[in-house]
C-alpha atoms as a PDB file:
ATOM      1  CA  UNK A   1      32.879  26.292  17.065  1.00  0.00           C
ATOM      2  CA  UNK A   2      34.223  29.673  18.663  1.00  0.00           C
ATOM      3  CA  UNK A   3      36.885  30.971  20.776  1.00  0.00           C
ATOM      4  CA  UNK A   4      35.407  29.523  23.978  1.00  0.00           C
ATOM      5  CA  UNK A   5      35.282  25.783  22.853  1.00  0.00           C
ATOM      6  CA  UNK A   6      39.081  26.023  21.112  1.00  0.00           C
ATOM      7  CA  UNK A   7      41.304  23.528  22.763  1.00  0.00           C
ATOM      8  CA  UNK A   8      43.306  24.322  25.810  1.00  0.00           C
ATOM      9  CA  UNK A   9      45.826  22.749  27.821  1.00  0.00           C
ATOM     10  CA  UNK A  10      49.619  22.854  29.331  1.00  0.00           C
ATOM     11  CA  UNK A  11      52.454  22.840  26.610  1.00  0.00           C
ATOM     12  CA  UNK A  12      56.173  22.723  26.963  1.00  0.00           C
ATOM     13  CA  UNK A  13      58.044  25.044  24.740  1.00  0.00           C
ATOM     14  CA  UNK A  14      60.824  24.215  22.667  1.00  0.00           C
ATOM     15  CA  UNK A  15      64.276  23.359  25.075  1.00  0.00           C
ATOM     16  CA  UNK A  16      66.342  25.585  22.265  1.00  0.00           C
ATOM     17  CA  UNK A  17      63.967  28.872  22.257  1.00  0.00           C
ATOM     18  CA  UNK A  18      63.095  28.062  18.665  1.00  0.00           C
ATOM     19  CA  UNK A  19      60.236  26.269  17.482  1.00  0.00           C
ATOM     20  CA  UNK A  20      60.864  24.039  14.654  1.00  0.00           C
ATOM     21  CA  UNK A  21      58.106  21.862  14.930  1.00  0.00           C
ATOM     22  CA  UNK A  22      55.458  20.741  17.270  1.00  0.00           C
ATOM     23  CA  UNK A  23      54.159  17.819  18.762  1.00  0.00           C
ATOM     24  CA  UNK A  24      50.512  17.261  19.852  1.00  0.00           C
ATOM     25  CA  UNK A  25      50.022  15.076  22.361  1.00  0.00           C
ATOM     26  CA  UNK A  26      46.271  13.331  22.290  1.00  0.00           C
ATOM     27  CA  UNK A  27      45.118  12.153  25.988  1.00  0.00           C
ATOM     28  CA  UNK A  28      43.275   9.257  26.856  1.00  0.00           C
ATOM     29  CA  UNK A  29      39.382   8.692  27.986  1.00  0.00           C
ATOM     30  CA  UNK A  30      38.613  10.445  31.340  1.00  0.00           C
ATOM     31  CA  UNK A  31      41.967  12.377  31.933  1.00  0.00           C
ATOM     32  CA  UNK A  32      42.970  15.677  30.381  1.00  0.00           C
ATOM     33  CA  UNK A  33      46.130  17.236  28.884  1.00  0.00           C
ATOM     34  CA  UNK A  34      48.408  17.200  32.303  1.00  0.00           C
ATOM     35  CA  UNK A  35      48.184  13.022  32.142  1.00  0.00           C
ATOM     36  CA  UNK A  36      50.523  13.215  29.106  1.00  0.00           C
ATOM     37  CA  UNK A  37      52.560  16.650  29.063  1.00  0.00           C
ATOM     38  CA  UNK A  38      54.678  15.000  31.415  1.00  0.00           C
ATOM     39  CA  UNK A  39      56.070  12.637  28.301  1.00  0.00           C
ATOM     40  CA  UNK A  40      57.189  15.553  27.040  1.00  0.00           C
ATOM     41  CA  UNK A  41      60.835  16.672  28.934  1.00  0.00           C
ATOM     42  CA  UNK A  42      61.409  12.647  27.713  1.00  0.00           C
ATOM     43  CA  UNK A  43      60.866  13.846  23.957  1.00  0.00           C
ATOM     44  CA  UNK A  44      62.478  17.331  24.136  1.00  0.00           C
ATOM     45  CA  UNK A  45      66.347  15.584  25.332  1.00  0.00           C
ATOM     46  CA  UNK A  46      65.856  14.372  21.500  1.00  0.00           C
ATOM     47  CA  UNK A  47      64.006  16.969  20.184  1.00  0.00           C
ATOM     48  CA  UNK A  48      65.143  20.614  21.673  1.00  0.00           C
ATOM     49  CA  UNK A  49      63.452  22.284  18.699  1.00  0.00           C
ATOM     50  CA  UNK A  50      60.209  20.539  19.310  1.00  0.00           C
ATOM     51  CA  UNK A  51      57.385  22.458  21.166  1.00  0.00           C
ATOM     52  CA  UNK A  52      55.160  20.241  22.667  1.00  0.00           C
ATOM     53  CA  UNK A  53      51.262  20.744  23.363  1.00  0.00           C
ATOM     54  CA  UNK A  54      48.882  18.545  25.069  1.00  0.00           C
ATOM     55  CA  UNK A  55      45.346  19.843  24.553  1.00  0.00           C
ATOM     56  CA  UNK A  56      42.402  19.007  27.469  1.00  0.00           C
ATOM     57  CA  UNK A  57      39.746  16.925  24.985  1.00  0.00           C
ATOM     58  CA  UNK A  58      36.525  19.551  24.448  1.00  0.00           C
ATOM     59  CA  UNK A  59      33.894  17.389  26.808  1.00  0.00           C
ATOM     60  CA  UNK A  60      33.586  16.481  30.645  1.00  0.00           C
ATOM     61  CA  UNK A  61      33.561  12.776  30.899  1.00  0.00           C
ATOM     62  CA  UNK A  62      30.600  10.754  31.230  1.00  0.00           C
ATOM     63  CA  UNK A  63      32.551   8.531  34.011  1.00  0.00           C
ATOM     64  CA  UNK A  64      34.480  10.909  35.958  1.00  0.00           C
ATOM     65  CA  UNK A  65      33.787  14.321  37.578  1.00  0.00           C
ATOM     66  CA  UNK A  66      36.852  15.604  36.866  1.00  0.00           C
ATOM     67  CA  UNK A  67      38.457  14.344  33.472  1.00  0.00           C
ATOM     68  CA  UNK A  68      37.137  14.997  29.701  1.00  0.00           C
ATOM     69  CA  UNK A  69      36.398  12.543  26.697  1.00  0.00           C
ATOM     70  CA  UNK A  70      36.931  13.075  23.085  1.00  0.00           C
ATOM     71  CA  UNK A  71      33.591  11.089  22.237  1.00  0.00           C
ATOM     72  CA  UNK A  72      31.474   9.078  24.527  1.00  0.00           C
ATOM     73  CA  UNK A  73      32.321   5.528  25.559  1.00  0.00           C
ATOM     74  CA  UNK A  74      29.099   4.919  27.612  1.00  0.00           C
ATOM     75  CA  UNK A  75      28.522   1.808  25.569  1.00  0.00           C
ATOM     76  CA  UNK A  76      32.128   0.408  24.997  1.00  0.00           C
ATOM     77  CA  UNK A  77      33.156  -3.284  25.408  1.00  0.00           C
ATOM     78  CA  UNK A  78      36.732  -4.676  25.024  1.00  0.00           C
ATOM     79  CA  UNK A  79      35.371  -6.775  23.140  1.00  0.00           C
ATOM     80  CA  UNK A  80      34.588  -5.157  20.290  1.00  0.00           C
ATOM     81  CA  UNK A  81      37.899  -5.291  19.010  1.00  0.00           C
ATOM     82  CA  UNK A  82      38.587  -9.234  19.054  1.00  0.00           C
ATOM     83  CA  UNK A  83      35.352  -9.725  17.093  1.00  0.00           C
ATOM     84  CA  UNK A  84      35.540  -9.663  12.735  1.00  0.00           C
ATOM     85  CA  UNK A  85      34.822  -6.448  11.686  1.00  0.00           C
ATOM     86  CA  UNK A  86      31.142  -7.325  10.114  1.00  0.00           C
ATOM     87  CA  UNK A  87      29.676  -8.909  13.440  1.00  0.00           C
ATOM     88  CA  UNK A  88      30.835  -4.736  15.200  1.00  0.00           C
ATOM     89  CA  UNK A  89      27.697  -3.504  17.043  1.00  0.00           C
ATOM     90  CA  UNK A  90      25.919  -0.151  16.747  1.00  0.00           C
ATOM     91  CA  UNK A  91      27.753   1.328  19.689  1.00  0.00           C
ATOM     92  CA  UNK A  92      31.190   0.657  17.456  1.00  0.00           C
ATOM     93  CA  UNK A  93      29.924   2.634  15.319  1.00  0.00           C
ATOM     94  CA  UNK A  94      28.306   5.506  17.300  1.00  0.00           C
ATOM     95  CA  UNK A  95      32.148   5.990  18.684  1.00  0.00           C
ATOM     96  CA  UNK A  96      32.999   6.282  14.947  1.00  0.00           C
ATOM     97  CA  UNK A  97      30.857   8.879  14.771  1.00  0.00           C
ATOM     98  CA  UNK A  98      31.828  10.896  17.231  1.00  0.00           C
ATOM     99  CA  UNK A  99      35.572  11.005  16.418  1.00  0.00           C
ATOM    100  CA  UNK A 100      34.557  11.568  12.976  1.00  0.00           C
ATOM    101  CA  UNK A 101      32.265  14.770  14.306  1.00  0.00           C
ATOM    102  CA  UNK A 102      34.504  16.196  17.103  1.00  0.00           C
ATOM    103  CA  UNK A 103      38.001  15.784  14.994  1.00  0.00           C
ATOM    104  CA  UNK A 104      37.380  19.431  13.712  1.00  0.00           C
ATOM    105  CA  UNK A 105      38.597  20.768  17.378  1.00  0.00           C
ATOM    106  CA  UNK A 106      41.891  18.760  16.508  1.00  0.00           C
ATOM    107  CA  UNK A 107      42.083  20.184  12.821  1.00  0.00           C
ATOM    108  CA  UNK A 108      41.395  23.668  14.454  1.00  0.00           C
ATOM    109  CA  UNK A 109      44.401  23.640  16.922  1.00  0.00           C
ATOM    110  CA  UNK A 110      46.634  22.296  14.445  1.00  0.00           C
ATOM    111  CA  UNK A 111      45.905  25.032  11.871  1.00  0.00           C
ATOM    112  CA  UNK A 112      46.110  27.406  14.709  1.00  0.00           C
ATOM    113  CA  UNK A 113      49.217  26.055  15.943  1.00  0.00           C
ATOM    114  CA  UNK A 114      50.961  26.302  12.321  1.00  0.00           C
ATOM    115  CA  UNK A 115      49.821  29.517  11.466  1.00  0.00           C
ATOM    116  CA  UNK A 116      51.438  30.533  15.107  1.00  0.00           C
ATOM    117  CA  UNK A 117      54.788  29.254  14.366  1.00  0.00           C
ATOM    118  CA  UNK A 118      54.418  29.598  11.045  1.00  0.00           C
ATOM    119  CA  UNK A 119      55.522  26.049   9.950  1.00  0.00           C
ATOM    120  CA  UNK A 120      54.187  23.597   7.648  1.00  0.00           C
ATOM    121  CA  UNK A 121      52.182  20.464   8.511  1.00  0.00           C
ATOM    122  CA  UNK A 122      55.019  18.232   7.918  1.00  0.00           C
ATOM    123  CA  UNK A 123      56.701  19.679  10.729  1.00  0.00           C
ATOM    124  CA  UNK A 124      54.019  18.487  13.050  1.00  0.00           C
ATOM    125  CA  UNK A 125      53.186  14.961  14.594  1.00  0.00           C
ATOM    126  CA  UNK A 126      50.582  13.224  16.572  1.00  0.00           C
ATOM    127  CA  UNK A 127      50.806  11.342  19.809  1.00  0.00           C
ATOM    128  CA  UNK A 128      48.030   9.481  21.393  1.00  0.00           C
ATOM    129  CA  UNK A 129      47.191   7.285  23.533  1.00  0.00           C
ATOM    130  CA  UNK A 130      43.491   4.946  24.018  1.00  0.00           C
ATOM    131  CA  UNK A 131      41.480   7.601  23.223  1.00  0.00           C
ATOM    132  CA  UNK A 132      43.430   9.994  21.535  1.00  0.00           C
ATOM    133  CA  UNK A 133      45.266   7.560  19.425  1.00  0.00           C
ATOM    134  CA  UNK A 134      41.408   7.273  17.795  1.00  0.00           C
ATOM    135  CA  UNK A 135      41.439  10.521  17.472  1.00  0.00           C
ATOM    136  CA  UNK A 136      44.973  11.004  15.916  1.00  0.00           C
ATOM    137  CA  UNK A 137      44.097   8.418  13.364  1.00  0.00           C
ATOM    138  CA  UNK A 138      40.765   9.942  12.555  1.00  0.00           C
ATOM    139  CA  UNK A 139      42.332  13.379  12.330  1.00  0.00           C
ATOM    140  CA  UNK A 140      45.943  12.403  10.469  1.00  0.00           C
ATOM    141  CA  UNK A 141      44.685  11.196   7.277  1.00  0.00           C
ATOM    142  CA  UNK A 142      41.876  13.104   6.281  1.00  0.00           C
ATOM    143  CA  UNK A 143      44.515  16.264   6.444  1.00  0.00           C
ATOM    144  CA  UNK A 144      46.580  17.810   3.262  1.00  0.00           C
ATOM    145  CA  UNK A 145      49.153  18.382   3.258  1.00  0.00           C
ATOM    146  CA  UNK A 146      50.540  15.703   5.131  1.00  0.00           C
ATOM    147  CA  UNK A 147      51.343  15.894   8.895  1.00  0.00           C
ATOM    148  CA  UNK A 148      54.694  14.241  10.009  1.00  0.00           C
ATOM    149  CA  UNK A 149      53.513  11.401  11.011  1.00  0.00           C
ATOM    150  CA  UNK A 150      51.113   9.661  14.037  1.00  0.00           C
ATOM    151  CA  UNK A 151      52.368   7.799  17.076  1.00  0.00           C
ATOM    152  CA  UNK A 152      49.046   5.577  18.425  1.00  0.00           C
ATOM    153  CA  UNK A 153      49.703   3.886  22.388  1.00  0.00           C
ATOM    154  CA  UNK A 154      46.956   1.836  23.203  1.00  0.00           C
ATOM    155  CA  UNK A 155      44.346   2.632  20.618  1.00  0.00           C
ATOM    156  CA  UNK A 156      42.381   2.030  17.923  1.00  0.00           C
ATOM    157  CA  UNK A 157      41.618   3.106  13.998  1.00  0.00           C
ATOM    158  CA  UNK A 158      37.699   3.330  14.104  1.00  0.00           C
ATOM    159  CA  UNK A 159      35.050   3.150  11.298  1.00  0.00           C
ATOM    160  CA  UNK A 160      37.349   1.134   8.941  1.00  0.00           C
ATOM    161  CA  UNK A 161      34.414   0.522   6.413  1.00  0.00           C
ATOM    162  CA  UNK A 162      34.488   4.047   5.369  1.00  0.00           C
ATOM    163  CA  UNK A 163      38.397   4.358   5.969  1.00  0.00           C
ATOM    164  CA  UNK A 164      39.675   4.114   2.050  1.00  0.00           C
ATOM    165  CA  UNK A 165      37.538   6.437   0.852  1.00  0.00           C
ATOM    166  CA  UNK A 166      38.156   9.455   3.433  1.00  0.00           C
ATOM    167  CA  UNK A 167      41.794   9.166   2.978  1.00  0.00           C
ATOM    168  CA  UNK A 168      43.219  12.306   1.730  1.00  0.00           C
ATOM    169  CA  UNK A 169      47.183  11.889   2.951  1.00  0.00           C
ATOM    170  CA  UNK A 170      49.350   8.888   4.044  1.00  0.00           C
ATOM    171  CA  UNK A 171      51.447  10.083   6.874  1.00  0.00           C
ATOM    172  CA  UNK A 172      53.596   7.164   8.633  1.00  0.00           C
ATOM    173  CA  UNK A 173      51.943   5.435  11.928  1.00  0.00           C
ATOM    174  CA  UNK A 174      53.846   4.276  14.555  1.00  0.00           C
ATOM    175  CA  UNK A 175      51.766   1.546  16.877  1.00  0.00           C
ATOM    176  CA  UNK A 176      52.753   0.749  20.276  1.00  0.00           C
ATOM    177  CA  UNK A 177      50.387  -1.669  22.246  1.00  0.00           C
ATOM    178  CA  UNK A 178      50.561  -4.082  25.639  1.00  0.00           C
ATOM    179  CA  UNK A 179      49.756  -7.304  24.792  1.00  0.00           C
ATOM    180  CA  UNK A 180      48.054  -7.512  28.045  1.00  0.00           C
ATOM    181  CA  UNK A 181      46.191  -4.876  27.634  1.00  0.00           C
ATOM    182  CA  UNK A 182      42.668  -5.340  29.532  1.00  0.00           C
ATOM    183  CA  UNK A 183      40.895  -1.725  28.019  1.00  0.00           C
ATOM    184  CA  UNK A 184      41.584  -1.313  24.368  1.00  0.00           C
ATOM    185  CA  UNK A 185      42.884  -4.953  23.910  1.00  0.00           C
ATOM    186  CA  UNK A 186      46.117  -5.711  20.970  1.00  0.00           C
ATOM    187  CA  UNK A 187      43.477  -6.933  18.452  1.00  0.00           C
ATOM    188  CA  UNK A 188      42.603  -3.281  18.115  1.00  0.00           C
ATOM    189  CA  UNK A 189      46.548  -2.286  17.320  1.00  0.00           C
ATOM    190  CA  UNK A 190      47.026  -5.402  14.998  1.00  0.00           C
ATOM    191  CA  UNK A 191      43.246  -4.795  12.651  1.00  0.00           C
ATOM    192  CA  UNK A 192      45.175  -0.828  12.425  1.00  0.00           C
ATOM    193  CA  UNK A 193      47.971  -1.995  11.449  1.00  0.00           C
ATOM    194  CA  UNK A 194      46.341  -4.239   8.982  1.00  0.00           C
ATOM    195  CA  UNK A 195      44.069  -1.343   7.931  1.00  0.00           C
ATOM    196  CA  UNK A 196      46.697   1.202   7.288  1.00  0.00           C
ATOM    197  CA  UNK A 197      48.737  -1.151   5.717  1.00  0.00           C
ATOM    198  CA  UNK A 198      46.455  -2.242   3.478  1.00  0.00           C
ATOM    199  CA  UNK A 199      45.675   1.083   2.201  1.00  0.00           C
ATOM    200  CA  UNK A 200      49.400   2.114   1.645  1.00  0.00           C
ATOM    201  CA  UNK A 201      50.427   3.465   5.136  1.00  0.00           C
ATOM    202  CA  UNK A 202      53.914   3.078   6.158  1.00  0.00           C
ATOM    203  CA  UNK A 203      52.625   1.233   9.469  1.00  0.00           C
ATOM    204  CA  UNK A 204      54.782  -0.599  12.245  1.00  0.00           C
ATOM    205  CA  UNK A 205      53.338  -2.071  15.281  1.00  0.00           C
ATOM    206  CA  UNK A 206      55.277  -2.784  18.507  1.00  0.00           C
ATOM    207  CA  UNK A 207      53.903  -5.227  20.505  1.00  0.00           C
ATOM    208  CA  UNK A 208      54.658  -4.786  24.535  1.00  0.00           C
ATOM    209  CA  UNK A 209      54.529  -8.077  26.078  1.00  0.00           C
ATOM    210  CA  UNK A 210      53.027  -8.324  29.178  1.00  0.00           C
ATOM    211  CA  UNK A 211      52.094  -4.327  29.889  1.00  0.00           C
ATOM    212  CA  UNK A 212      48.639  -3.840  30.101  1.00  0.00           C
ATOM    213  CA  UNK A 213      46.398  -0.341  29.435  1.00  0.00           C
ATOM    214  CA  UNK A 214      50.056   1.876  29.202  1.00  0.00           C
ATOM    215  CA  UNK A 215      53.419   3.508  28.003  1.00  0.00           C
ATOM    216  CA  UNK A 216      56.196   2.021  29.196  1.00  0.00           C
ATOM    217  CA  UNK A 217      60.031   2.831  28.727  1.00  0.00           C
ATOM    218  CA  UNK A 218      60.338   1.350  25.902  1.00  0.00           C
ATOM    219  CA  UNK A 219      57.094   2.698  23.975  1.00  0.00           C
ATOM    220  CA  UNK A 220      58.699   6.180  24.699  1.00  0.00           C
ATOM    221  CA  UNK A 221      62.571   4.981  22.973  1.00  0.00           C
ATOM    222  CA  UNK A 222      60.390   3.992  20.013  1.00  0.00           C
ATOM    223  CA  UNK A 223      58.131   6.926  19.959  1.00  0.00           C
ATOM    224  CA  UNK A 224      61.414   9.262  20.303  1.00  0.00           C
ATOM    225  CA  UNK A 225      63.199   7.455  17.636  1.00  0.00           C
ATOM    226  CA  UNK A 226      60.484   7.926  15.326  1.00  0.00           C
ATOM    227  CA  UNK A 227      59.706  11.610  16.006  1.00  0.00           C
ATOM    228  CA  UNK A 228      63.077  11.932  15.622  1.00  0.00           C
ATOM    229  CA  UNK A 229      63.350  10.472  11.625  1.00  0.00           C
ATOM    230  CA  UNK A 230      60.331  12.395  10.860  1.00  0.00           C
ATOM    231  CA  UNK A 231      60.213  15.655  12.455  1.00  0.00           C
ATOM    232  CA  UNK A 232      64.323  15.871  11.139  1.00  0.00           C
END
């Protein structure tokens, strides 16, 4: 990896001047770092010492001539997620893969990030949504020290059968999903949940009834409530 594949994209510094800590924000599957910087003037009321960045993912996407993509989805189906985990095809795990390969870009700009404010990881949280909720719970956990904490819209915790073992920190996990959701259905939000949980995460899943592939006004109290108990 070198300087010209190091994540880029708009930020919003902190409302106060002084950067306490830092939020990441993780974008979704064929859109880039502008479709969620805009969350973050809802954050900052709450959070003035918060700097907040929202990094384009490092690959052109497949589908669309003008957003990126974390990993490739050229063989996703809904459905994958409201089938038992042992009957999940070869194209589940080829997406595990590639989170599991291209989270070093993430690691990269949060080291970079830290070392620029000179803060520790605790004082830095994830936010993402579809996509980059994958990627912020493939990148959270397999950090130490901790990070603050993970806030997943719309996603999914991928390649669960190697999960335990790659765990190196237990950061809380905030889960907000519609339960109408028609891309990443809620069975994917509920078998996290059930996954973190089980290996000792402190894990709580909202469930949005009615809102489909989203973040809706209340996702955004919740995620600004909980950024606010763990960033301080």
């Amino acid at each position: 990896m070198t300087a010209e594949t190091a994540l880029k994209g708009p930020m919003l510094p902190a409302a106060s001047g002084t950067t306490k800590s830092i939020v990441i924000l993780l974008h979704g599957y064929g859109a880039d770092g502008n479709d969620l910087i805009g969350l973050a003037p809802h954050f900052a009321r709450a959070l003035p010492d918060t700097a907040f960045y929202s990094p384009n993912a490092p690959f052109p996407c497949e589908m669309s001539p003008f957003g990126r993509q974390w990993f490739s989805l050229a063989e996703y189906d809904p459905e994958f997620f409201r089938r038992q985990p042992e009957t999940m095809s070869g194209a589940l795990r080829a997406m595990a893969e590639g989170a599991a390969k291209n989270a070093a870009y993430i690691d990269r700009f949060i080291d970079t990030l830290l070392a620029e404010h000179d803060l520790p990881a605790d004082k830095l949280a994830l936010i993402g949504f579809s996509q980059g909720t994958m990627m912020a719970l493939q990148t959270a956990p397999r950090r130490d020290p901790a990070l603050a904490g993970v806030v997943g819209f719309s996603g999914a915790l991928l390649g669960d059968e190697a999960f335990a073992s790659a765990i190196k920190t237990r950061p809380p996990v905030l889960l907000v999903h519609g339960t109408a959701d028609p891309v990443v259905p809620i069975e994917a939000s509920r078998l996290a949940r059930d996954t973190l949980t089980s290996n000792g995460f402190d894990t709580e899943l909202h469930e949005r009834p009615g809102l489909q592939h989203g973040i809706d006004e209340e996702g955004i109290m919740l995620a600004t409530k909980f950024l606010q108990e763990h960033l301080g």
